[in-house]
N, C-alpha and C. Protein backbone atom coordinates (compact mmCIF):
# COMPACT_ATOMS: atom_id res chain seq x y z
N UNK A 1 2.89 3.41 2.02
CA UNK A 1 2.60 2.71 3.26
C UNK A 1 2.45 3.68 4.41
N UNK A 2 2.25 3.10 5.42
CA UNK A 2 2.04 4.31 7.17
C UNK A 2 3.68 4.55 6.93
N UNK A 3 3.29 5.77 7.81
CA UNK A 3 4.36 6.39 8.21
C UNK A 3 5.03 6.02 9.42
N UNK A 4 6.25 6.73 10.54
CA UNK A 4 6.68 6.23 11.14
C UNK A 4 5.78 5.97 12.39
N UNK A 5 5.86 5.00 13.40
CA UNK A 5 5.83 4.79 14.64
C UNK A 5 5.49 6.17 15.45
N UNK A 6 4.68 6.51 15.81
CA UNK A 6 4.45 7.66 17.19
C UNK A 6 3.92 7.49 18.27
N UNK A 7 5.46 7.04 19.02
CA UNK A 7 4.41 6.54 20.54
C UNK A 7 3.39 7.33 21.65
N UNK A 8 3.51 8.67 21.16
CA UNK A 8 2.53 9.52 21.85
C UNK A 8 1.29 9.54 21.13
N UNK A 9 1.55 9.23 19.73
CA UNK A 9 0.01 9.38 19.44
C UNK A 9 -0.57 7.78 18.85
N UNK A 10 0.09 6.98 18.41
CA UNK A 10 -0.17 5.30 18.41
C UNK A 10 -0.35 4.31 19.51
N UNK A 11 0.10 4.97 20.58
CA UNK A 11 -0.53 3.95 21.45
C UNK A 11 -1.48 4.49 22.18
N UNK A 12 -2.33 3.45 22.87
CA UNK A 12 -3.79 4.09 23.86
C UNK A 12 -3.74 3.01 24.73
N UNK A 13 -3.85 3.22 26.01
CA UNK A 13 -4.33 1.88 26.91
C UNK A 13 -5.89 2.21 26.94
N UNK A 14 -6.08 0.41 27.74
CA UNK A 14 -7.54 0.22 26.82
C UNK A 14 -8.75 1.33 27.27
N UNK A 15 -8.13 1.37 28.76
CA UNK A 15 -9.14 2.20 29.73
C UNK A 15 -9.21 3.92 28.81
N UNK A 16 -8.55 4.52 27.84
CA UNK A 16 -9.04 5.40 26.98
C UNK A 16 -9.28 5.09 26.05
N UNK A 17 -9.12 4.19 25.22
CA UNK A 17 -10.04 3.72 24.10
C UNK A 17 -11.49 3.73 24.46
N UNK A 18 -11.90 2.47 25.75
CA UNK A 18 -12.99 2.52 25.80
C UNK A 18 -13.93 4.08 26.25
N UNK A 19 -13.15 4.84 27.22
CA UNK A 19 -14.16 5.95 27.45
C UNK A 19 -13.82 7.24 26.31
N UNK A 20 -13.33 6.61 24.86
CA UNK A 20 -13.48 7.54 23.99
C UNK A 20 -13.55 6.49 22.94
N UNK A 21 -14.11 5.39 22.78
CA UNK A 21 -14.17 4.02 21.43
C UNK A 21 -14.93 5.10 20.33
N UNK A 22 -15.88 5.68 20.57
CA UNK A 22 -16.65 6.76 19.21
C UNK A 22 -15.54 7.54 18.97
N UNK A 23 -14.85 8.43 19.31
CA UNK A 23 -14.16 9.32 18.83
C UNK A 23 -12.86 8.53 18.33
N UNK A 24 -12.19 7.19 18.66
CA UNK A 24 -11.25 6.50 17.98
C UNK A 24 -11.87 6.70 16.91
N UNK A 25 -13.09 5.42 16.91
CA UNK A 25 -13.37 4.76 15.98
C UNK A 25 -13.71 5.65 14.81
N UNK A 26 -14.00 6.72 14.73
CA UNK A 26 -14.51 7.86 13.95
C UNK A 26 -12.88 8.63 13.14
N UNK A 27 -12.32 8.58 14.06
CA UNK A 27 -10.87 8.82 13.46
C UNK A 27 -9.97 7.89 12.48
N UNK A 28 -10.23 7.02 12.75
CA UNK A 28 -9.83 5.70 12.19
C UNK A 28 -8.98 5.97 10.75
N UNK A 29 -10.09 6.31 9.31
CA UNK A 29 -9.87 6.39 8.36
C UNK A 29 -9.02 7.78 7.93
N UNK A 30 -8.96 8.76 8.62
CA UNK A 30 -7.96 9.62 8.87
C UNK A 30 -6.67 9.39 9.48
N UNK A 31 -6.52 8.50 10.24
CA UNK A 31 -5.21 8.26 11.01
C UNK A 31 -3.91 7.87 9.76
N UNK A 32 -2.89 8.13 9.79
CA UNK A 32 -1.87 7.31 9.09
C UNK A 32 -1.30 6.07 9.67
N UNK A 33 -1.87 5.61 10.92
CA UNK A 33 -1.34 4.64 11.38
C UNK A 33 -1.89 3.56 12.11
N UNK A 34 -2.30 2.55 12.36
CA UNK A 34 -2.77 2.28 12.86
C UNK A 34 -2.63 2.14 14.42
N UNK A 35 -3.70 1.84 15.75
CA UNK A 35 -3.60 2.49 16.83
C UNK A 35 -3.32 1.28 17.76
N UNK A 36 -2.67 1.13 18.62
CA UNK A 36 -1.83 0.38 19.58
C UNK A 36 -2.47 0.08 20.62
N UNK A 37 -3.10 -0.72 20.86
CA UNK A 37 -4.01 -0.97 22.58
C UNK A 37 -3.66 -1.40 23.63
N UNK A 38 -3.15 -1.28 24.37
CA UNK A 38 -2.10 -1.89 25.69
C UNK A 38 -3.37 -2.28 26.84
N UNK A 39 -2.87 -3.19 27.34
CA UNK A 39 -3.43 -3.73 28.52
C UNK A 39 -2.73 -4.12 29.66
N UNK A 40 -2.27 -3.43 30.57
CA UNK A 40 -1.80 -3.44 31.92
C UNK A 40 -0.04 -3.08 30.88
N UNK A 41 0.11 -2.00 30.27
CA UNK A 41 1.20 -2.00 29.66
C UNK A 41 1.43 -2.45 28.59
N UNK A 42 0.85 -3.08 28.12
CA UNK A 42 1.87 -4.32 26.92
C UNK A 42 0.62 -4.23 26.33
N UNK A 43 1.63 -4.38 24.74
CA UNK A 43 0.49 -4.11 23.72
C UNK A 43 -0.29 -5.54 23.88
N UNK A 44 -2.01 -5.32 23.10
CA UNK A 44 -2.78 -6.06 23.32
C UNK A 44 -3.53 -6.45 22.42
N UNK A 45 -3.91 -5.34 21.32
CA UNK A 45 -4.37 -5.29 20.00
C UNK A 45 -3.78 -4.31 19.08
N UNK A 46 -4.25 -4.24 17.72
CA UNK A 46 -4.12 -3.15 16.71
C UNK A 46 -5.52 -2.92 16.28
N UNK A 47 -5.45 -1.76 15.98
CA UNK A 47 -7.05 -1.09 15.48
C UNK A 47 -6.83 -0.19 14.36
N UNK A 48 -7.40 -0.18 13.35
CA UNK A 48 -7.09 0.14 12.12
C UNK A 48 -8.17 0.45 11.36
N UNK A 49 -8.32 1.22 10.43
CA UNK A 49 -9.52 1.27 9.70
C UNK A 49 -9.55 0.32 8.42
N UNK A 50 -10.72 -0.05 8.13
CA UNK A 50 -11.62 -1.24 7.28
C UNK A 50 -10.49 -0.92 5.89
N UNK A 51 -9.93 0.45 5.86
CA UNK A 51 -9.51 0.63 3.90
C UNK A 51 -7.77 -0.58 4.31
N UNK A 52 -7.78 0.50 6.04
CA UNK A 52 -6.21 0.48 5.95
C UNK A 52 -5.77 -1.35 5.98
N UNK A 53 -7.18 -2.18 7.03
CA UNK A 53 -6.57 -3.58 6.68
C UNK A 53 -6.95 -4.44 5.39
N UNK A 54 -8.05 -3.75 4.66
CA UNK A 54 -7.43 -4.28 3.31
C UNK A 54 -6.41 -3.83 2.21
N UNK A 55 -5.95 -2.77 2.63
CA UNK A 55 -4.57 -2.58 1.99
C UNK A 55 -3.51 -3.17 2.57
N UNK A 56 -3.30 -3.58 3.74
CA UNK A 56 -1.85 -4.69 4.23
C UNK A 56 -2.76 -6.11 4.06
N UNK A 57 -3.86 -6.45 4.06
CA UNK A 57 -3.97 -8.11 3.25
C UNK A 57 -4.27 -8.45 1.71
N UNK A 58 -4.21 -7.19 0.83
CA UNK A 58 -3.96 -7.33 -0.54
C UNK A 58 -2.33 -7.15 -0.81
N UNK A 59 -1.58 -6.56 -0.28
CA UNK A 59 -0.15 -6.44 -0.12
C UNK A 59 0.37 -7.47 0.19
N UNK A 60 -0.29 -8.27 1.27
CA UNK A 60 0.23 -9.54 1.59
C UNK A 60 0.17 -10.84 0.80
N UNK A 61 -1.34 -11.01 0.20
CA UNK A 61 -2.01 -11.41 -0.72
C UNK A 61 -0.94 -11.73 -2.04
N UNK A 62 -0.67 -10.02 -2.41
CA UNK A 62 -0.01 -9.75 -3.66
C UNK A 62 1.55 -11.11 -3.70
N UNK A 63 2.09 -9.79 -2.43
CA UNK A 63 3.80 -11.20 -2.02
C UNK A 63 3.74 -12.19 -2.21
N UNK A 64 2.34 -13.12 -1.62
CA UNK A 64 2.73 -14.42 -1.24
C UNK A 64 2.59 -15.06 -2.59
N UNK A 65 1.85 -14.63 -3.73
CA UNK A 65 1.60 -14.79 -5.28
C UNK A 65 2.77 -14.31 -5.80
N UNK A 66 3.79 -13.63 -5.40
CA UNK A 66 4.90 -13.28 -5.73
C UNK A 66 6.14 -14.51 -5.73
N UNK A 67 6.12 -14.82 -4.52
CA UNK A 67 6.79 -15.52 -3.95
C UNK A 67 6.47 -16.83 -4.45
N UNK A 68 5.10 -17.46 -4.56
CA UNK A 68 4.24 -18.82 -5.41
C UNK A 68 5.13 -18.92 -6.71
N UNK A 69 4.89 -18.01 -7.23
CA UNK A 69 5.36 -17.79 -8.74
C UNK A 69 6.80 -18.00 -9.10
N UNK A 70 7.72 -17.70 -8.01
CA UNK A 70 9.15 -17.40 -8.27
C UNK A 70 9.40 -18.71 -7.64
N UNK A 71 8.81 -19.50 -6.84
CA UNK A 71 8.93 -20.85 -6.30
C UNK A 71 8.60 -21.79 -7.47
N UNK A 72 7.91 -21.81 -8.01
CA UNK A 72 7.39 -22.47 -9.56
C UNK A 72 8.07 -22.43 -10.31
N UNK A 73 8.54 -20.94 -10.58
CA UNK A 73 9.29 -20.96 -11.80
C UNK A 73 11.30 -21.97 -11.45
N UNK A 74 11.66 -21.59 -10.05
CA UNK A 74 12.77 -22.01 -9.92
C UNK A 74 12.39 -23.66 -9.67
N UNK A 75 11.34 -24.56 -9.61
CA UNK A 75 11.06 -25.65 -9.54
C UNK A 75 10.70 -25.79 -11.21
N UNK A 76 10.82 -25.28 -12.04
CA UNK A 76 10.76 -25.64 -13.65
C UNK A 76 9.12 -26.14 -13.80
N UNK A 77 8.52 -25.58 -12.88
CA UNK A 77 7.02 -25.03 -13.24
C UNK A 77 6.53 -24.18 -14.33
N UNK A 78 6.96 -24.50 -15.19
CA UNK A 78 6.10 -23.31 -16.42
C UNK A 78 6.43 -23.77 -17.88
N UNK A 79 5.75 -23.12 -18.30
CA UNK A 79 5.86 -23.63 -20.28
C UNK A 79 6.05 -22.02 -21.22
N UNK A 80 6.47 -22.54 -22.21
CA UNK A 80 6.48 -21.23 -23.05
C UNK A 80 5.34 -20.63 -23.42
N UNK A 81 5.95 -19.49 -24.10
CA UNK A 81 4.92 -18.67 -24.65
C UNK A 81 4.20 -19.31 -25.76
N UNK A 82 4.92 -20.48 -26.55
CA UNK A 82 4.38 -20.93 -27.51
C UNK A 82 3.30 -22.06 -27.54
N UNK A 83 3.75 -22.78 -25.95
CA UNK A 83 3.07 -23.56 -25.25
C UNK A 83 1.92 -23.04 -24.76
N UNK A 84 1.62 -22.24 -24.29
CA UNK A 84 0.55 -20.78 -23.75
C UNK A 84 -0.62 -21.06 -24.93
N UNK A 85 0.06 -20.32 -25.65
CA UNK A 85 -0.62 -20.20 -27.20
C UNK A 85 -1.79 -21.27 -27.61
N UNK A 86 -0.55 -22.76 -27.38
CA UNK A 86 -1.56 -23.51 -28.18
C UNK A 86 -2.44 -24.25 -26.84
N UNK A 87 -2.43 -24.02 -25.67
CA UNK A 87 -3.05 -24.36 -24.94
C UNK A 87 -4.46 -23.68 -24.88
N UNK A 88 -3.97 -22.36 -24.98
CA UNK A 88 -5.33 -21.46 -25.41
C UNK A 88 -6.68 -21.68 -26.71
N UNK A 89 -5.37 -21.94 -27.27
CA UNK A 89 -6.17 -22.43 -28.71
C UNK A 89 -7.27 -23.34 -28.65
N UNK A 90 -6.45 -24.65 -27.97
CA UNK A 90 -7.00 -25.77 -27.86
C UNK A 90 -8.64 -25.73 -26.59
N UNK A 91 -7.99 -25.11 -25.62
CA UNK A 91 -9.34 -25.08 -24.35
C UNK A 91 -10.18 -23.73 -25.15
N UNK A 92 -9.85 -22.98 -25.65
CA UNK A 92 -11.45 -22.05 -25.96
C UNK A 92 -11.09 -21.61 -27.21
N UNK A 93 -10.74 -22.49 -27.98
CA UNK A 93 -10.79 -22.42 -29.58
C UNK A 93 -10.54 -20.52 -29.88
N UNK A 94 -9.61 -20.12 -29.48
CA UNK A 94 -9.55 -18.95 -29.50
C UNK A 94 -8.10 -18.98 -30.28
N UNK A 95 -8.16 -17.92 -31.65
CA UNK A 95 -6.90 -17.59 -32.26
C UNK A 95 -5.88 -16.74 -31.44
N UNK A 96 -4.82 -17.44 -31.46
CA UNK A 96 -3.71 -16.71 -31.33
C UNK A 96 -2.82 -16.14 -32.02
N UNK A 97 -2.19 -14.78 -32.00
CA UNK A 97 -1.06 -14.31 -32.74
C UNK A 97 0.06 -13.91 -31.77
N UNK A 98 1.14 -14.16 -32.23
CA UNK A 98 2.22 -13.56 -32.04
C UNK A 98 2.78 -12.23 -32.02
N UNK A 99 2.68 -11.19 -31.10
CA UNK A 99 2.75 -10.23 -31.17
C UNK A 99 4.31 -9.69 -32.10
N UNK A 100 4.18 -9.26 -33.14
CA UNK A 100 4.93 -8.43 -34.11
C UNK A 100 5.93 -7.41 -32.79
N UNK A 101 7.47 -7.59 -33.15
CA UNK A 101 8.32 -6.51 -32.27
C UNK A 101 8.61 -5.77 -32.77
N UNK A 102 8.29 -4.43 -32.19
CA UNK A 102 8.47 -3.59 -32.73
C UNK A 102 10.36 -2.77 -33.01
């Protein structure tokens, strides 16, 4: 994940973003962090490069399928492995085996 917080180099008020937006924006995918935009003080946006916000909304993505799953299962949402099997069988006529333990 990013590294820590650097308030000298993560934050920008907007009035230097805009009279340097090419040289942010060009930095972007190099940065470890994403960049802090303040407006009259107080943050205002985040700016980030295209890889870095689809790596925190597949992360997020991932959890919340994490979290789905472990909600299901403690609501007695699920069937066995043997149940699996013949469900498979049955919707795409596909053989199943039992994997041999080694």
């Amino acid at each position: 994940g990013p590294s820590t917080f650097q308030v000298a180099e993560d934050i920008v008020p907007i009035a230097e973003l805009k009279a340097k937006l090419s040289e942010f924006v060009r930095g972007l995918d190099t940065r470890p962090r994403p960049l802090v935009v303040t407006l009259n003080g107080k943050p205002a946006a985040v700016v980030m490069s295209p890889r870095e916000y689809d790596r925190l909304t597949y992360e997020a993505r991932f959890l919340k399928s994490i979290a789905s799953g472990l909600a299901d299962d403690a609501a007695g949402n699920h069937i066995s492995s043997d149940e699996l099997r013949a469900r498979i069988r049955e919707r795409y006529g596909v053989p199943t085996e039992r994997r041999k333990k080694k």
